[in-house]
PDB file of N, CA and C in Angstrom:
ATOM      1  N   UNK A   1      12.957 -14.876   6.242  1.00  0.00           N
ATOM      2  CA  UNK A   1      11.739 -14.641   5.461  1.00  0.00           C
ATOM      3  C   UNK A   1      12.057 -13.671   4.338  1.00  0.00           C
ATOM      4  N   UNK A   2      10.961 -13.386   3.629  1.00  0.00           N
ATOM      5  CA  UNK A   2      11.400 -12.306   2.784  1.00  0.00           C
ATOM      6  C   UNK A   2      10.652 -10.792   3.117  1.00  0.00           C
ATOM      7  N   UNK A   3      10.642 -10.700   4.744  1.00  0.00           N
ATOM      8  CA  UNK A   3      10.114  -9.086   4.545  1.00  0.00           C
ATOM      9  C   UNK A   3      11.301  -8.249   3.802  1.00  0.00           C
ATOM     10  N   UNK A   4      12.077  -8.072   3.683  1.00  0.00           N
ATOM     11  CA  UNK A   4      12.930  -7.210   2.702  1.00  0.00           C
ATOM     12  C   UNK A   4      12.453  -7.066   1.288  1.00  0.00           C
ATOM     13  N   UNK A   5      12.086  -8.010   0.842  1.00  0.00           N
ATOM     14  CA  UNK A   5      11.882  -7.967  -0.605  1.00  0.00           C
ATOM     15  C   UNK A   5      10.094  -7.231  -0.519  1.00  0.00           C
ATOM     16  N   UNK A   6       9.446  -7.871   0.433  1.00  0.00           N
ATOM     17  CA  UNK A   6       8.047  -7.171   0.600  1.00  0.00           C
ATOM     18  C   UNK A   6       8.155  -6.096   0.829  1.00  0.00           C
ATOM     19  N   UNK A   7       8.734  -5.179   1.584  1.00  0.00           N
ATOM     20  CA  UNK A   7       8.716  -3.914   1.992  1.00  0.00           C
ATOM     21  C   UNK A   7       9.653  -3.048   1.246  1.00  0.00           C
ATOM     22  N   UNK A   8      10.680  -3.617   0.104  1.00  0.00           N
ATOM     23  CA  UNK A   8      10.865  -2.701  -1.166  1.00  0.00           C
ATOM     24  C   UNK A   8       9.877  -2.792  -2.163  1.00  0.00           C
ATOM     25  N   UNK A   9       9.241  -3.871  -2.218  1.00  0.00           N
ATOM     26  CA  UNK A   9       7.880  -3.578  -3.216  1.00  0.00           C
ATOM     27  C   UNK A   9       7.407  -2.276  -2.681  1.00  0.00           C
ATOM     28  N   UNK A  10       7.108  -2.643  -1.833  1.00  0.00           N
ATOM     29  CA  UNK A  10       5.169  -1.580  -1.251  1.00  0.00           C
ATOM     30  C   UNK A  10       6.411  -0.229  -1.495  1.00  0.00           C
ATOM     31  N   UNK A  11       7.318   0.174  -1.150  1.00  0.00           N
ATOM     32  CA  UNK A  11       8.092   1.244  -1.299  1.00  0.00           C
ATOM     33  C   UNK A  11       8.053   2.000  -2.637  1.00  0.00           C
ATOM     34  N   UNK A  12       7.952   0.683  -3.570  1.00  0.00           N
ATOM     35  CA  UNK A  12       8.232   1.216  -5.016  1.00  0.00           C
ATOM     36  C   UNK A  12       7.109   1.266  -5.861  1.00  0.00           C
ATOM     37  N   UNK A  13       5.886   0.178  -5.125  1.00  0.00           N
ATOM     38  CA  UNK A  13       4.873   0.571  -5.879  1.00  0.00           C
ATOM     39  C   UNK A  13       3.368   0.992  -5.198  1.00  0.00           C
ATOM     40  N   UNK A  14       3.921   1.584  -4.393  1.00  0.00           N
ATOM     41  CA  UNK A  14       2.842   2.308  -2.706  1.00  0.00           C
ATOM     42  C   UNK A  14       2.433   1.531  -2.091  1.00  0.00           C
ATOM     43  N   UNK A  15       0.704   1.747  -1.897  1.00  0.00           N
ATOM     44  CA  UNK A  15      -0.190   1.192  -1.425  1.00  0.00           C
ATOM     45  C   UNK A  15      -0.630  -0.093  -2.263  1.00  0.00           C
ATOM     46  N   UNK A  16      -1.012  -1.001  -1.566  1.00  0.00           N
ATOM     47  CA  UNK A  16      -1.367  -2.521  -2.189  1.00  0.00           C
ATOM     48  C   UNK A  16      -1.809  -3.740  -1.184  1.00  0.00           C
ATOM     49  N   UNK A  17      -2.587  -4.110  -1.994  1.00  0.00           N
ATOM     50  CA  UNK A  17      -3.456  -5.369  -1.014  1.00  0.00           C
ATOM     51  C   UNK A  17      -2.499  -6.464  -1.129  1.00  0.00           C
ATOM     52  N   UNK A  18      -2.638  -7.017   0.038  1.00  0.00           N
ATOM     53  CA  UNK A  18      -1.418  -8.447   0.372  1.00  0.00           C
ATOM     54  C   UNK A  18      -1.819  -9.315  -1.277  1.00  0.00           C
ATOM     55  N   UNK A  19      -2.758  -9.510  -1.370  1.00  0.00           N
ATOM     56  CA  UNK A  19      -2.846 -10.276  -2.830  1.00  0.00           C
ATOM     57  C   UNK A  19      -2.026 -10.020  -4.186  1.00  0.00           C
ATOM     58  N   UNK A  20      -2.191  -8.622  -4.212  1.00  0.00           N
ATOM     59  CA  UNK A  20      -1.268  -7.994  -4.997  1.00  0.00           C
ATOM     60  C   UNK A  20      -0.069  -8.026  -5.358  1.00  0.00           C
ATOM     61  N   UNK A  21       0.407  -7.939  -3.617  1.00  0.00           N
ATOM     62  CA  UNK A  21       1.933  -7.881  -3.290  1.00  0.00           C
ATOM     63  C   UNK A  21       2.225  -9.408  -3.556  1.00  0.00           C
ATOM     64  N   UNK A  22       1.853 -10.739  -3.181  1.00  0.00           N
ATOM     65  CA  UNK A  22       1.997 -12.022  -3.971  1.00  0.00           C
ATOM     66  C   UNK A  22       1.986 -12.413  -5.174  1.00  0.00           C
ATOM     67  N   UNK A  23       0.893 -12.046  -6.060  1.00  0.00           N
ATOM     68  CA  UNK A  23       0.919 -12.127  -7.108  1.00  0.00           C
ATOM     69  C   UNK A  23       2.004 -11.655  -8.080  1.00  0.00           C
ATOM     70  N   UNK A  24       2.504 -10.311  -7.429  1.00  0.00           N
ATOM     71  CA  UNK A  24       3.597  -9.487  -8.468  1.00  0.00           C
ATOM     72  C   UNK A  24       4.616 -10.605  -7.936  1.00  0.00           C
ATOM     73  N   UNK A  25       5.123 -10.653  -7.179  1.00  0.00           N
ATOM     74  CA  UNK A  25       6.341 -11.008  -6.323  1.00  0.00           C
ATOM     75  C   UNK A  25       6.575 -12.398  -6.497  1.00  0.00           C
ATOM     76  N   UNK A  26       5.636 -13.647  -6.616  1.00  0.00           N
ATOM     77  CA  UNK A  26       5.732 -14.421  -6.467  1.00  0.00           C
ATOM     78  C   UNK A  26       5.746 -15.358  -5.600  1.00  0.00           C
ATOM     79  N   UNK A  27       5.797 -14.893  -4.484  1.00  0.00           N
ATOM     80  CA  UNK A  27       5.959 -15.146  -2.846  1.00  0.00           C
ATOM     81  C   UNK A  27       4.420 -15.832  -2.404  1.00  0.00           C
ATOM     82  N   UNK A  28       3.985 -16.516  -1.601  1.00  0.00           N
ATOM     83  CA  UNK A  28       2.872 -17.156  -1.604  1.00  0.00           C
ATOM     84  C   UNK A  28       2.268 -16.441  -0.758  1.00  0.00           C
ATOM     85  N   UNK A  29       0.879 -16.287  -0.590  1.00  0.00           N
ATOM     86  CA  UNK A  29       0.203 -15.527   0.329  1.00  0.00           C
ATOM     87  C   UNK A  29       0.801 -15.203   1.596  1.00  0.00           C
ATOM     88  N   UNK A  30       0.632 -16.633   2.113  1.00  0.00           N
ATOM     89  CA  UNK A  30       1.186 -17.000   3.604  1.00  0.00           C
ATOM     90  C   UNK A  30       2.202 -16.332   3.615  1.00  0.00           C
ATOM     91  N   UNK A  31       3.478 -16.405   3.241  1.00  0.00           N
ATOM     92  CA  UNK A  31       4.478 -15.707   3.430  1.00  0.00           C
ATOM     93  C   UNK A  31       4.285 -13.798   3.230  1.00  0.00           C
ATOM     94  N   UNK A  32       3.457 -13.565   2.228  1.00  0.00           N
ATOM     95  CA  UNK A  32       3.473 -12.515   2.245  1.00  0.00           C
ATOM     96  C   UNK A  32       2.768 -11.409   3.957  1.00  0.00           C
ATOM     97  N   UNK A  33       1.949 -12.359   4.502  1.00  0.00           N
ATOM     98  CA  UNK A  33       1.286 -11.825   5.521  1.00  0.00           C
ATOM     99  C   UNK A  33       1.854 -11.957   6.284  1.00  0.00           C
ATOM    100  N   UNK A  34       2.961 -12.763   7.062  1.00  0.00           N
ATOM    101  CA  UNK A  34       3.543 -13.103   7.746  1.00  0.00           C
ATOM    102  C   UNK A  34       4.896 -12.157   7.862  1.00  0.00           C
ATOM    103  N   UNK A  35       5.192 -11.579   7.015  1.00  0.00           N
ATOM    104  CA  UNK A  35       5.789 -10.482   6.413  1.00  0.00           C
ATOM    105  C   UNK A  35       5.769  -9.054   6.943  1.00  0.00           C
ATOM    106  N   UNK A  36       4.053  -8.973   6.451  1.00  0.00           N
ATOM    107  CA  UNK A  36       3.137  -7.676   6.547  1.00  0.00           C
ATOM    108  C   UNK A  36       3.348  -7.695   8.045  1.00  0.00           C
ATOM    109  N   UNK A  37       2.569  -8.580   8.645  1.00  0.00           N
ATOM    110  CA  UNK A  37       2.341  -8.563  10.041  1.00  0.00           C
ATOM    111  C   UNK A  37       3.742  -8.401  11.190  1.00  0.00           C
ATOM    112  N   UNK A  38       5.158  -8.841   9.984  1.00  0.00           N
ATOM    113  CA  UNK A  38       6.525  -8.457  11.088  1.00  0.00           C
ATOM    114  C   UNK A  38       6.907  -7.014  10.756  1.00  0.00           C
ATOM    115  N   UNK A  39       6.186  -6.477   9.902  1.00  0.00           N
ATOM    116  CA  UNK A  39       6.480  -4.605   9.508  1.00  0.00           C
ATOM    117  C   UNK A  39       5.854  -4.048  10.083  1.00  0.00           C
ATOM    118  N   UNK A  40       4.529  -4.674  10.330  1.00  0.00           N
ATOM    119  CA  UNK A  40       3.501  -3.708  10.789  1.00  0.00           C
ATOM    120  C   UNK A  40       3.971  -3.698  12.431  1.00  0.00           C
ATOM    121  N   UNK A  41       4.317  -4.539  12.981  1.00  0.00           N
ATOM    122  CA  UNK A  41       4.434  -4.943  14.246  1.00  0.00           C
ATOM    123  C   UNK A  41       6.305  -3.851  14.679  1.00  0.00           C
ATOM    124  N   UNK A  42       6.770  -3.799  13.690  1.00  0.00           N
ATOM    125  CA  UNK A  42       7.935  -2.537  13.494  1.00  0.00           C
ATOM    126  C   UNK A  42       8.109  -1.816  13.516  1.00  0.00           C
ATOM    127  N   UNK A  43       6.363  -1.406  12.931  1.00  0.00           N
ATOM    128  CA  UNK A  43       6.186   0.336  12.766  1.00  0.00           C
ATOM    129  C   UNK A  43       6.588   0.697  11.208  1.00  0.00           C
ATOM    130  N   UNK A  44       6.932  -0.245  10.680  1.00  0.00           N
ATOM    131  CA  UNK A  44       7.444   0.186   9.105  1.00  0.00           C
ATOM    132  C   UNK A  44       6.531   0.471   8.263  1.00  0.00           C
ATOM    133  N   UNK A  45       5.172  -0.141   7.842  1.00  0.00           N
ATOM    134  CA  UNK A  45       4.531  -0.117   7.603  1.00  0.00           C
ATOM    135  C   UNK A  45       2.876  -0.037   8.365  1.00  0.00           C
ATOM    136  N   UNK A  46       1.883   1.040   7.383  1.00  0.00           N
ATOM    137  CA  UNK A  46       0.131   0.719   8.306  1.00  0.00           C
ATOM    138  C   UNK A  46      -0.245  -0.434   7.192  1.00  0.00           C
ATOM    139  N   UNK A  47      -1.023  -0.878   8.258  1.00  0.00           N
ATOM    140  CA  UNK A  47      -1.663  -2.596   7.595  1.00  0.00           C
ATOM    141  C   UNK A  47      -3.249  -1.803   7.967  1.00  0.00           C
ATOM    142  N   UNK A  48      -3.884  -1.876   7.218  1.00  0.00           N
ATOM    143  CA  UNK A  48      -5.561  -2.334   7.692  1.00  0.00           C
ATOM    144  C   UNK A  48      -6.089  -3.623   7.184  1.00  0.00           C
ATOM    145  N   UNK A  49      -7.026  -4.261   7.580  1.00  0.00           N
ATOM    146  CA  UNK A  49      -8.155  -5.541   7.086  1.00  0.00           C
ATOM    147  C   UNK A  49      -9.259  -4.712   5.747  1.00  0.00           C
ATOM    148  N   UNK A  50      -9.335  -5.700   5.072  1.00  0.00           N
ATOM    149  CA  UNK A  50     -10.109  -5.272   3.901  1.00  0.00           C
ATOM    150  C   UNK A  50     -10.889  -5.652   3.732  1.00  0.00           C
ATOM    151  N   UNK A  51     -12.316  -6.213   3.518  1.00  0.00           N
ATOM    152  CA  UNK A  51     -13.256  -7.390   2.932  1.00  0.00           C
ATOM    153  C   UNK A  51     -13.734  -6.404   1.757  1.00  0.00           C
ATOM    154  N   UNK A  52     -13.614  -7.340   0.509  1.00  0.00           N
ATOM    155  CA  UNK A  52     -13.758  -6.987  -0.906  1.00  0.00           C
ATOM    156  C   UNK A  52     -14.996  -8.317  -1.021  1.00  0.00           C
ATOM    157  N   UNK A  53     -15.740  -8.148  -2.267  1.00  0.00           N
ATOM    158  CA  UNK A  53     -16.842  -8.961  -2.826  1.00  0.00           C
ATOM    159  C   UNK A  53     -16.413  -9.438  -4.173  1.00  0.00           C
ATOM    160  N   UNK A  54     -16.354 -10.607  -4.753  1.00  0.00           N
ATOM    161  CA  UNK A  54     -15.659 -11.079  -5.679  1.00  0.00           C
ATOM    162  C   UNK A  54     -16.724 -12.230  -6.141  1.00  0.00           C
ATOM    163  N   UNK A  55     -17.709 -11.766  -6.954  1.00  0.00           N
ATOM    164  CA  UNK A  55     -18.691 -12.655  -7.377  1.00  0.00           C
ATOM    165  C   UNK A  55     -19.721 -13.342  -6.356  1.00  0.00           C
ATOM    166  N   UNK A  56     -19.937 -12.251  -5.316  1.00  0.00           N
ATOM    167  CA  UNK A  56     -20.889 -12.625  -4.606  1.00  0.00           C
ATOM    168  C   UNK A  56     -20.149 -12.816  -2.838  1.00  0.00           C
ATOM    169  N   UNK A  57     -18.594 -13.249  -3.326  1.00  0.00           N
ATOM    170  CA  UNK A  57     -18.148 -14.313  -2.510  1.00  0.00           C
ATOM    171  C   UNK A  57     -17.218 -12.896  -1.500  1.00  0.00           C
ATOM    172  N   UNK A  58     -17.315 -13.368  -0.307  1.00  0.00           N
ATOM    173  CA  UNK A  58     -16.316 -12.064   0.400  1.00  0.00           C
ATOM    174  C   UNK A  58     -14.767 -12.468   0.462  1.00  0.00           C
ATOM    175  N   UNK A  59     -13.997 -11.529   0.859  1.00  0.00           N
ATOM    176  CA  UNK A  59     -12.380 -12.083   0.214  1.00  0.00           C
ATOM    177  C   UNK A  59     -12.000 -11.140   1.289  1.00  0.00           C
ATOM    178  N   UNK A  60     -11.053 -11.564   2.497  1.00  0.00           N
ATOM    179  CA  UNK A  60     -10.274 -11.186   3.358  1.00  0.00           C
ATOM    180  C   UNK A  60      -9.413 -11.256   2.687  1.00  0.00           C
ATOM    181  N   UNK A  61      -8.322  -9.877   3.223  1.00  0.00           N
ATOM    182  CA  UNK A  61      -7.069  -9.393   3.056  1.00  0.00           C
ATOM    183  C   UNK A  61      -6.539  -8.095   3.620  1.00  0.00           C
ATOM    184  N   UNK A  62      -5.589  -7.765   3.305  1.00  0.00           N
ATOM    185  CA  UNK A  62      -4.677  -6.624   3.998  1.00  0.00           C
ATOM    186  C   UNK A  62      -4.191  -5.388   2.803  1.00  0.00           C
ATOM    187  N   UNK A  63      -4.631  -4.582   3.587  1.00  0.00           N
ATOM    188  CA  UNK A  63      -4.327  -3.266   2.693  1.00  0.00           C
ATOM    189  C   UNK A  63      -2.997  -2.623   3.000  1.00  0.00           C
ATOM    190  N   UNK A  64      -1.892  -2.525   2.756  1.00  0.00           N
ATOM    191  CA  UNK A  64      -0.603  -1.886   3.477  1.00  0.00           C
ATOM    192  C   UNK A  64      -0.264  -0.403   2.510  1.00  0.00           C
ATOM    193  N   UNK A  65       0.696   0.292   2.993  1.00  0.00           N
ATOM    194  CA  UNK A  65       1.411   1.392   2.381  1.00  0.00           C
ATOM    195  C   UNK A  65       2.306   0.956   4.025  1.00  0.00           C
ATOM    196  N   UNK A  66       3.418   2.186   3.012  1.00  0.00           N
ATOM    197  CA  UNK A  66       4.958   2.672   3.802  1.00  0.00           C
ATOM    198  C   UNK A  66       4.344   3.429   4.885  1.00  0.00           C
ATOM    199  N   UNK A  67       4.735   3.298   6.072  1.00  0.00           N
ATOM    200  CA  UNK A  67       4.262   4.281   7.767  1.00  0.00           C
ATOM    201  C   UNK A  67       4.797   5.922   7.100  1.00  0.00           C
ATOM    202  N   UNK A  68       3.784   6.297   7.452  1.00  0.00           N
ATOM    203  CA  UNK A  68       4.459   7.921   7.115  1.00  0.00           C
ATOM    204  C   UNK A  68       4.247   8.292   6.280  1.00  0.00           C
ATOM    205  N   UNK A  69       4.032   7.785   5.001  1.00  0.00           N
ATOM    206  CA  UNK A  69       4.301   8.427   3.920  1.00  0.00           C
ATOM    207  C   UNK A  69       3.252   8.905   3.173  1.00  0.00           C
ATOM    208  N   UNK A  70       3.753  10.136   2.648  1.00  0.00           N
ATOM    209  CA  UNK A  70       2.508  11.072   2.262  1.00  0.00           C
ATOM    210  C   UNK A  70       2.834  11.240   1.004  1.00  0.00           C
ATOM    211  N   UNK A  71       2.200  11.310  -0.015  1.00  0.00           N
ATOM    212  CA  UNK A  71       2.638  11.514  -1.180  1.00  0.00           C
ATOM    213  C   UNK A  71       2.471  12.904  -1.736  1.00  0.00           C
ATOM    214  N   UNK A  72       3.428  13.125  -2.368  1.00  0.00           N
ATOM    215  CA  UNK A  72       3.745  14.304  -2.956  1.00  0.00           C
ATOM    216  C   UNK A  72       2.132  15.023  -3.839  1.00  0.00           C
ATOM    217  N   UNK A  73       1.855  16.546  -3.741  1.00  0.00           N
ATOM    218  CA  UNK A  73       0.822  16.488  -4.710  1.00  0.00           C
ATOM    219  C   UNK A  73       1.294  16.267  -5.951  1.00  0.00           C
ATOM    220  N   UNK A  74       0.176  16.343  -7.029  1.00  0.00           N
ATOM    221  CA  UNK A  74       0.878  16.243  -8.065  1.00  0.00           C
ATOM    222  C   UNK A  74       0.781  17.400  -8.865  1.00  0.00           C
ATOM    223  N   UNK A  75       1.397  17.517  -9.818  1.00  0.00           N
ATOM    224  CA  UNK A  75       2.094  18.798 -10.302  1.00  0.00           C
ATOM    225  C   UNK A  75       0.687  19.457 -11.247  1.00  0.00           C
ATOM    226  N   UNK A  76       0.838  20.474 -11.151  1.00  0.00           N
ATOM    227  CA  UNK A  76      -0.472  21.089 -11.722  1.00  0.00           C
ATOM    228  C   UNK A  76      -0.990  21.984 -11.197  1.00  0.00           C
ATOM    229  N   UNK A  77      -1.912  23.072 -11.813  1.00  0.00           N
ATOM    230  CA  UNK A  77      -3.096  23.842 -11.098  1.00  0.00           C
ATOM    231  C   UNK A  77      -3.654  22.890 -10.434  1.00  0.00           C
ATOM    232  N   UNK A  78      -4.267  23.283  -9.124  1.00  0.00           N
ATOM    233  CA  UNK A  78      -5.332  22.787  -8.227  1.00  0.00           C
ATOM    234  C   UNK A  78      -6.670  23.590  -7.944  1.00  0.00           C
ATOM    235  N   UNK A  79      -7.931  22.076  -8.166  1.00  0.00           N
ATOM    236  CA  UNK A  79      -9.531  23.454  -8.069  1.00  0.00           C
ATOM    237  C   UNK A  79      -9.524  24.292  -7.155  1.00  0.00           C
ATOM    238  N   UNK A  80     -10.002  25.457  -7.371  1.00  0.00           N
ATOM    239  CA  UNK A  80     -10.483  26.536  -6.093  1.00  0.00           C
ATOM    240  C   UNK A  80      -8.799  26.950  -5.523  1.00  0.00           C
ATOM    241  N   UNK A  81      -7.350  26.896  -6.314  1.00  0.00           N
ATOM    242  CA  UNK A  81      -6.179  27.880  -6.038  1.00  0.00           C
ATOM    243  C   UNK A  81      -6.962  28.974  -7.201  1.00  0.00           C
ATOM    244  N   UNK A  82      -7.224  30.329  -7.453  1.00  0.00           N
ATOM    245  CA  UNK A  82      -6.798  31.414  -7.715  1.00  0.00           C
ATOM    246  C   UNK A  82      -5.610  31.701  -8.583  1.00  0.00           C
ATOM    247  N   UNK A  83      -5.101  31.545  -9.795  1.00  0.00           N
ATOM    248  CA  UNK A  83      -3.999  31.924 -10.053  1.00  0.00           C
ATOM    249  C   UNK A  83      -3.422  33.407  -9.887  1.00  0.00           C
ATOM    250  N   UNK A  84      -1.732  33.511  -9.384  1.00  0.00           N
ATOM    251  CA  UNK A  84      -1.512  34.643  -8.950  1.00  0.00           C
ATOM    252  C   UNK A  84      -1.586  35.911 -10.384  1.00  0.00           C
ATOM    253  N   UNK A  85      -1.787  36.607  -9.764  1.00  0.00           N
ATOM    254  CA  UNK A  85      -1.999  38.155 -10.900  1.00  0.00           C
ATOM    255  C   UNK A  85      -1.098  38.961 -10.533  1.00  0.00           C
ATOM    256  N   UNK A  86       0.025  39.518 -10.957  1.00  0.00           N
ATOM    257  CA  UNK A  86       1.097  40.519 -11.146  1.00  0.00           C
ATOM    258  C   UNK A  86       0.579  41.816 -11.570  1.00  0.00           C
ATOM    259  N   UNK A  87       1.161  42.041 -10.513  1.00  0.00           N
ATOM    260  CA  UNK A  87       0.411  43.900 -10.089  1.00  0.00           C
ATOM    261  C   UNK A  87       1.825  44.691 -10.723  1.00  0.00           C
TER     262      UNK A  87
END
């Protein structure tokens, strides 16, 4: 199959709905879930179920990111830090 190629995507471009991950990739749905579901079942990846609304109409799919992974903050002041004052 191609979980290899699926699970360097989601690596390189985080979190993403199985639709997503097909569309970029090229890979057909089916394969892409079939995929999801041998990572998730690995521990490599968290999978949740999604239902989105798309013109009325509801749209099953899968939400994935990398197991573990926390992302870095990002660089900057943050609200309510205090900046330090030199005594």
């Amino acid at each position: 199959m191609r979980t290899t190629e699926v699970f360097e995507y989601l690596k390189k471009h985080g979190q993403l709905l199985d639709s997503e991950i097909a569309s970029a990739t090229g890979i057909s749905l089916d394969e892409v879930r079939v995929s999801l579901s041998k990572l998730s079942a690995q521990g490599d990846i968290s999978r949740c179920s999604v239902t989105s609304y798309v013109d009325g109409k509801s749209v099953e799919g899968f939400q994935c990111r990398i197991a573990g992974y926390l992302p870095r903050p990002a660089p900057g002041r943050k609200p309510g830090v205090a900046p330090k004052t030199s005594s």
